[in-house]
C-alpha atoms as a PDB file:
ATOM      1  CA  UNK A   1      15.084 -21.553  -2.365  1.00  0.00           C
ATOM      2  CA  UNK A   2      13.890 -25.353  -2.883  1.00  0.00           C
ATOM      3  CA  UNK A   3      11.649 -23.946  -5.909  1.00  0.00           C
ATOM      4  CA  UNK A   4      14.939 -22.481  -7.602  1.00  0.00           C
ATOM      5  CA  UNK A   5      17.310 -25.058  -6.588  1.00  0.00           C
ATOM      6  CA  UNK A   6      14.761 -27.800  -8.104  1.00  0.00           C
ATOM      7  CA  UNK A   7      14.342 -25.213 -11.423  1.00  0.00           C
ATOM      8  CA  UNK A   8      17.654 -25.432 -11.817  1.00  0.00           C
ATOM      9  CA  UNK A   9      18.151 -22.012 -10.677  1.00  0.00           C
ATOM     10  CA  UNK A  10      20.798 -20.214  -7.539  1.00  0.00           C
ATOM     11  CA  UNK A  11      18.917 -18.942  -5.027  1.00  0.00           C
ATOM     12  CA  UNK A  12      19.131 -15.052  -4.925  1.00  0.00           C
ATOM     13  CA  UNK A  13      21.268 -13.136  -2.630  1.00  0.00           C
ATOM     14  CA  UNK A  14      19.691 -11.528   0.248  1.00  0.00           C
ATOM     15  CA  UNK A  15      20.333  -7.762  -1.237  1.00  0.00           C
ATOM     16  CA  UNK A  16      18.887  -9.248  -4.287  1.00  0.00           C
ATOM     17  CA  UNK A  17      16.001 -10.427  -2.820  1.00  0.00           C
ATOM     18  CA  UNK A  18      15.533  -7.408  -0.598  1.00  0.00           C
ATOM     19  CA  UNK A  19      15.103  -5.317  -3.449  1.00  0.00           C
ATOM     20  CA  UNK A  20      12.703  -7.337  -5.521  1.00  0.00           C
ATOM     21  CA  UNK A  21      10.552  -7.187  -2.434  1.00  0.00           C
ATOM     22  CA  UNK A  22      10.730  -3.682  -1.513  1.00  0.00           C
ATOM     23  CA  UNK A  23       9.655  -2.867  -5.393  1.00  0.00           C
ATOM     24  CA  UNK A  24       6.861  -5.742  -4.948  1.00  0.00           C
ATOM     25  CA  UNK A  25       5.603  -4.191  -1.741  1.00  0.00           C
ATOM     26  CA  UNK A  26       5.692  -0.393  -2.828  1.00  0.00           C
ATOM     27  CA  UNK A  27       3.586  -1.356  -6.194  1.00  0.00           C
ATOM     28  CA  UNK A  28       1.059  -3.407  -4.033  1.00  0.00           C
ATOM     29  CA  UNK A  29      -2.555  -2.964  -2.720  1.00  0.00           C
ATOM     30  CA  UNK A  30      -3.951  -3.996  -0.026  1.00  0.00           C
ATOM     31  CA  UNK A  31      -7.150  -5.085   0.143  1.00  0.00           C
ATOM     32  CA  UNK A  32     -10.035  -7.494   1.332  1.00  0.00           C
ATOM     33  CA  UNK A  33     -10.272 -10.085  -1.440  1.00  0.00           C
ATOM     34  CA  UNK A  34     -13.807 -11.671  -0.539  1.00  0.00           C
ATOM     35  CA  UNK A  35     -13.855 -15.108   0.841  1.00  0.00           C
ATOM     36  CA  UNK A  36      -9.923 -15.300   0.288  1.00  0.00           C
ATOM     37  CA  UNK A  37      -9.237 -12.883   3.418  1.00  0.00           C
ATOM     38  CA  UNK A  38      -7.126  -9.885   3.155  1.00  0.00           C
ATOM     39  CA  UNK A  39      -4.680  -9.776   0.657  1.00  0.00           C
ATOM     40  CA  UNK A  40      -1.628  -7.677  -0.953  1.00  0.00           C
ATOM     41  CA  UNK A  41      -2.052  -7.602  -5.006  1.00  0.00           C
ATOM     42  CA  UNK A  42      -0.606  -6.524  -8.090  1.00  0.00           C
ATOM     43  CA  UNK A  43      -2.415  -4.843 -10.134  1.00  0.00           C
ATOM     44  CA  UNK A  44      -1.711  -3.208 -13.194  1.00  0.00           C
ATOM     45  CA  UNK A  45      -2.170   0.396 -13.805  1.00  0.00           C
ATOM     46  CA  UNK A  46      -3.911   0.850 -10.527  1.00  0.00           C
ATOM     47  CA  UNK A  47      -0.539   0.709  -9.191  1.00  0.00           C
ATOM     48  CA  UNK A  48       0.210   3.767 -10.832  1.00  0.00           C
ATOM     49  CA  UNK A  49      -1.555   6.225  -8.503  1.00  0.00           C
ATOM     50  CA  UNK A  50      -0.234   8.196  -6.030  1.00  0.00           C
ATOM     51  CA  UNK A  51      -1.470   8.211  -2.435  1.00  0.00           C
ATOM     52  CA  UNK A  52      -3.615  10.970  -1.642  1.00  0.00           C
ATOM     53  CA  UNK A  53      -4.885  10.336   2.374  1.00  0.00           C
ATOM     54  CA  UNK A  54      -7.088  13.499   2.596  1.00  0.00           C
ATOM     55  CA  UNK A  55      -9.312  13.259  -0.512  1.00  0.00           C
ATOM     56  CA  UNK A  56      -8.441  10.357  -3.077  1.00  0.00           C
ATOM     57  CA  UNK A  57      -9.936  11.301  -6.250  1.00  0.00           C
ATOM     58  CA  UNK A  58     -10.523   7.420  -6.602  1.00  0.00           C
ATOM     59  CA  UNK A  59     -11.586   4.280  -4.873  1.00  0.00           C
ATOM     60  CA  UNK A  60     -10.848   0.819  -5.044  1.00  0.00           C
ATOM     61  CA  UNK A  61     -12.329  -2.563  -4.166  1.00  0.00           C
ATOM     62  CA  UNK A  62     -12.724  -6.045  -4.908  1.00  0.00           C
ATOM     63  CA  UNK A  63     -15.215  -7.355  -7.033  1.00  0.00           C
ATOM     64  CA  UNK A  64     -16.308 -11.676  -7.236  1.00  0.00           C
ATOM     65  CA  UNK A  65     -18.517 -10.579  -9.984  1.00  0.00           C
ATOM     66  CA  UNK A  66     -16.361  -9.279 -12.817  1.00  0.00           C
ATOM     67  CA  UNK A  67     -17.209 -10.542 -16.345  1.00  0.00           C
ATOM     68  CA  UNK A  68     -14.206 -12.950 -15.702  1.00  0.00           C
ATOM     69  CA  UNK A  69     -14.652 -13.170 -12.723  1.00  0.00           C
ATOM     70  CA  UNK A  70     -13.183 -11.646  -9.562  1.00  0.00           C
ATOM     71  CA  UNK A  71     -11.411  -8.212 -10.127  1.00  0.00           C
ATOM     72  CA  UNK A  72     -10.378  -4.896  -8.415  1.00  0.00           C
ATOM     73  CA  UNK A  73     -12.800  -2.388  -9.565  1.00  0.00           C
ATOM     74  CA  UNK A  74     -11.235   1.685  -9.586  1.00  0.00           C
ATOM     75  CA  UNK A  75     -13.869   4.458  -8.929  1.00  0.00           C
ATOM     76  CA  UNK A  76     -14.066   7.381  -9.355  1.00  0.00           C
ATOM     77  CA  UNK A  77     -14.856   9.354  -5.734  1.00  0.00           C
ATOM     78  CA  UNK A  78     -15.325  12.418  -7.307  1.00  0.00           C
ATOM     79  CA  UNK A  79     -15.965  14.089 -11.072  1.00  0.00           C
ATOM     80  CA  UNK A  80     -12.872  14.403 -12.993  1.00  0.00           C
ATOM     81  CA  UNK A  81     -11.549  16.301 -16.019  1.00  0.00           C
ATOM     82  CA  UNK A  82      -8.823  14.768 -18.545  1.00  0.00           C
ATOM     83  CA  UNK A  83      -5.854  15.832 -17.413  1.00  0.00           C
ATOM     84  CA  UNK A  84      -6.557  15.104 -12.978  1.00  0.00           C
ATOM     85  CA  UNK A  85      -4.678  12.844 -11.101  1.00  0.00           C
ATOM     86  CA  UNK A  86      -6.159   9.998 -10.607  1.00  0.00           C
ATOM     87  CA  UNK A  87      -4.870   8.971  -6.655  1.00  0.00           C
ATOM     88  CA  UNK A  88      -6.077   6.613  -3.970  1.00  0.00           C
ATOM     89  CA  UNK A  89      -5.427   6.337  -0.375  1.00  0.00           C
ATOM     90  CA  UNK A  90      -2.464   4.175   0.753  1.00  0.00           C
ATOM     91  CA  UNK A  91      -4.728   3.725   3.888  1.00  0.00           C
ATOM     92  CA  UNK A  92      -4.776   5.104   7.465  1.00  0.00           C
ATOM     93  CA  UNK A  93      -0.915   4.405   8.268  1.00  0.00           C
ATOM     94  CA  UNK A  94       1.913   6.163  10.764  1.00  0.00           C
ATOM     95  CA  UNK A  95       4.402   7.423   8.348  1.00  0.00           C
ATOM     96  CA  UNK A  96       6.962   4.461   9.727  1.00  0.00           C
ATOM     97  CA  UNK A  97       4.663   2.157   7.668  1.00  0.00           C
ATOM     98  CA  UNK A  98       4.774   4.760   4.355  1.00  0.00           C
ATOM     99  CA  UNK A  99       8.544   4.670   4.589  1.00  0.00           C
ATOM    100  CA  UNK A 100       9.182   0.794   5.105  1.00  0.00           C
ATOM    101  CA  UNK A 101       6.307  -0.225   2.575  1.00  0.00           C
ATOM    102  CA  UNK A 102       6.012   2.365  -0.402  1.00  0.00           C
ATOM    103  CA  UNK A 103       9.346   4.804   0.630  1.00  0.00           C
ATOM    104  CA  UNK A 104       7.604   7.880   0.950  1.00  0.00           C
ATOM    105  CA  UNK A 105       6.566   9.725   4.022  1.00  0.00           C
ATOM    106  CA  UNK A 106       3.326  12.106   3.256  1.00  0.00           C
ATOM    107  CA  UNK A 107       3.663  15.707   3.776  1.00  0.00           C
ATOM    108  CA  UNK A 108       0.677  16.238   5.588  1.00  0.00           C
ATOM    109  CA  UNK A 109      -0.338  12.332   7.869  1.00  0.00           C
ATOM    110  CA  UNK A 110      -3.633  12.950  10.404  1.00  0.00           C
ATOM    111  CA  UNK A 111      -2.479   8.661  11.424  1.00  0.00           C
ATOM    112  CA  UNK A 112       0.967   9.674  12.260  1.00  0.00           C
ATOM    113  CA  UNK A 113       1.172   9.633  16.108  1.00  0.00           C
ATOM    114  CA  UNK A 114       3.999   9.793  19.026  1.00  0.00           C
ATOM    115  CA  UNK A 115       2.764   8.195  22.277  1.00  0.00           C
ATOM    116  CA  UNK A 116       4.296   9.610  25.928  1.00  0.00           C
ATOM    117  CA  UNK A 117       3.337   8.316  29.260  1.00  0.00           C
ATOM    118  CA  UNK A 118       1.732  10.865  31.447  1.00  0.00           C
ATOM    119  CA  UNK A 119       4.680  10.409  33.840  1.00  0.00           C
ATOM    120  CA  UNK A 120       7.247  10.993  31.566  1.00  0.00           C
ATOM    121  CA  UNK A 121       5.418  14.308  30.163  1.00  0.00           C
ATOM    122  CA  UNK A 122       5.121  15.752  34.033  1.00  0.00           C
ATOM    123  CA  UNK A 123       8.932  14.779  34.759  1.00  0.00           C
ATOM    124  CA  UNK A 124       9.618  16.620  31.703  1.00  0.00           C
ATOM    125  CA  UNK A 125       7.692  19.315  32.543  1.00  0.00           C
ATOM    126  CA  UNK A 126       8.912  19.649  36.142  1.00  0.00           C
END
Protein backbone atom coordinates (compact mmCIF):
# COMPACT_ATOMS: atom_id res chain seq x y z
CA UNK A 1 0.00 0.00 0.00
CA UNK A 2 3.00 2.56 0.78
CA UNK A 3 4.46 1.50 -2.81
CA UNK A 4 1.04 2.65 -4.49
CA UNK A 5 0.23 5.45 -2.30
CA UNK A 6 3.94 6.89 -3.01
CA UNK A 7 3.27 5.94 -7.07
CA UNK A 8 0.57 7.91 -6.93
CA UNK A 9 -1.69 5.07 -7.09
CA UNK A 10 -5.14 3.79 -4.53
CA UNK A 11 -4.38 0.90 -2.93
CA UNK A 12 -6.55 -2.06 -4.25
CA UNK A 13 -9.55 -3.36 -2.57
CA UNK A 14 -9.26 -6.50 -0.72
CA UNK A 15 -11.60 -8.54 -3.40
CA UNK A 16 -9.34 -6.94 -5.84
CA UNK A 17 -6.40 -8.02 -4.42
CA UNK A 18 -7.72 -11.45 -3.56
CA UNK A 19 -8.16 -12.21 -7.01
CA UNK A 20 -4.91 -11.04 -8.47
CA UNK A 21 -3.40 -13.41 -5.96
CA UNK A 22 -5.41 -16.40 -6.39
CA UNK A 23 -4.57 -16.08 -10.40
CA UNK A 24 -0.75 -15.41 -9.28
CA UNK A 25 -0.74 -18.47 -7.07
CA UNK A 26 -2.65 -20.97 -9.47
CA UNK A 27 -0.07 -19.98 -12.47
CA UNK A 28 2.96 -20.47 -10.05
CA UNK A 29 5.72 -23.12 -9.47
CA UNK A 30 7.21 -24.04 -6.78
CA UNK A 31 10.49 -24.86 -6.63
CA UNK A 32 14.08 -24.88 -5.01
CA UNK A 33 15.84 -21.92 -6.63
CA UNK A 34 19.60 -22.79 -5.67
CA UNK A 35 21.27 -20.67 -3.13
CA UNK A 36 18.04 -18.35 -3.07
CA UNK A 37 15.96 -21.08 -1.00
CA UNK A 38 12.65 -22.26 -2.08
CA UNK A 39 10.71 -20.17 -4.11
CA UNK A 40 7.16 -19.67 -5.98
CA UNK A 41 7.84 -18.39 -9.79
CA UNK A 42 6.31 -17.32 -12.84
CA UNK A 43 7.18 -18.75 -15.57
CA UNK A 44 6.01 -18.50 -18.90
CA UNK A 45 4.63 -21.30 -20.86
CA UNK A 46 5.61 -23.78 -18.23
CA UNK A 47 2.68 -22.50 -16.52
CA UNK A 48 0.62 -23.87 -19.07
CA UNK A 49 0.69 -27.56 -18.06
CA UNK A 50 -1.65 -29.38 -16.35
CA UNK A 51 -0.91 -31.38 -13.21
CA UNK A 52 -0.54 -34.90 -13.77
CA UNK A 53 0.53 -36.58 -10.00
CA UNK A 54 0.79 -40.22 -11.25
CA UNK A 55 3.09 -39.95 -14.31
CA UNK A 56 4.03 -36.28 -15.48
CA UNK A 57 5.11 -36.55 -18.94
CA UNK A 58 7.61 -33.69 -17.90
CA UNK A 59 9.97 -32.43 -15.28
CA UNK A 60 11.11 -29.31 -14.06
CA UNK A 61 14.02 -27.75 -12.19
CA UNK A 62 16.19 -24.96 -11.64
CA UNK A 63 19.17 -24.37 -13.42
CA UNK A 64 22.32 -21.47 -12.15
CA UNK A 65 23.89 -22.38 -15.36
CA UNK A 66 21.62 -21.23 -18.18
CA UNK A 67 23.29 -19.32 -21.06
CA UNK A 68 21.89 -16.20 -19.20
CA UNK A 69 22.12 -17.39 -16.43
CA UNK A 70 19.82 -19.05 -13.90
CA UNK A 71 16.61 -20.62 -15.47
CA UNK A 72 13.89 -23.34 -14.99
CA UNK A 73 14.79 -26.06 -17.28
CA UNK A 74 11.39 -28.44 -18.61
CA UNK A 75 12.18 -32.16 -19.37
CA UNK A 76 10.90 -34.37 -20.87
CA UNK A 77 10.27 -37.68 -18.37
CA UNK A 78 9.25 -39.70 -21.02
CA UNK A 79 9.27 -39.88 -25.18
CA UNK A 80 6.63 -37.84 -26.67
CA UNK A 81 4.79 -37.50 -29.99
CA UNK A 82 3.44 -33.99 -31.39
CA UNK A 83 0.26 -33.77 -30.37
CA UNK A 84 0.85 -35.25 -26.11
CA UNK A 85 0.23 -33.27 -23.30
CA UNK A 86 2.90 -31.98 -21.98
CA UNK A 87 1.98 -32.05 -17.80
CA UNK A 88 3.98 -31.85 -14.61
CA UNK A 89 3.26 -32.68 -11.12
CA UNK A 90 1.72 -29.96 -8.90
CA UNK A 91 3.62 -31.93 -6.14
CA UNK A 92 2.66 -34.40 -3.37
CA UNK A 93 -0.37 -32.24 -1.88
CA UNK A 94 -3.90 -33.15 0.13
CA UNK A 95 -6.47 -31.96 -2.24
CA UNK A 96 -7.27 -28.91 0.45
CA UNK A 97 -3.96 -27.48 -0.88
CA UNK A 98 -5.09 -28.18 -4.88
CA UNK A 99 -8.30 -26.32 -4.15
CA UNK A 100 -6.92 -23.18 -2.16
CA UNK A 101 -3.72 -22.86 -4.48
CA UNK A 102 -4.53 -23.88 -8.21
CA UNK A 103 -8.72 -24.51 -7.74
CA UNK A 104 -8.81 -27.89 -8.81
CA UNK A 105 -9.12 -31.02 -6.80
CA UNK A 106 -7.48 -34.20 -8.80
CA UNK A 107 -9.65 -37.03 -9.61
CA UNK A 108 -7.51 -39.62 -8.52
CA UNK A 109 -4.85 -37.96 -5.11
CA UNK A 110 -2.56 -41.06 -3.42
CA UNK A 111 -1.46 -37.53 -0.75
CA UNK A 112 -5.00 -36.92 0.08
CA UNK A 113 -5.48 -38.26 3.66
CA UNK A 114 -8.24 -38.09 6.65
CA UNK A 115 -6.64 -38.71 10.08
CA UNK A 116 -8.99 -40.44 13.11
CA UNK A 117 -7.79 -41.19 16.53
CA UNK A 118 -7.90 -44.81 17.39
CA UNK A 119 -10.40 -43.90 20.14
CA UNK A 120 -12.70 -42.20 18.16
CA UNK A 121 -12.70 -45.15 15.41
CA UNK A 122 -13.50 -47.91 18.39
CA UNK A 123 -16.34 -45.53 19.91
CA UNK A 124 -17.60 -45.45 16.50
CA UNK A 125 -17.39 -48.83 16.03
CA UNK A 126 -18.91 -49.85 19.37
Amino acid sequence: CDAAEAAGLDAPAEPAFRRALQLVWSRCLRLRAGPHGTRRLLVPMVDLANHDGVAPAALFAFSAAGRRGACVRLYAARPLEKGDEVTITYGDHPNAHFAQYYGFVPRHNPHDTVSVALPQLLELSG
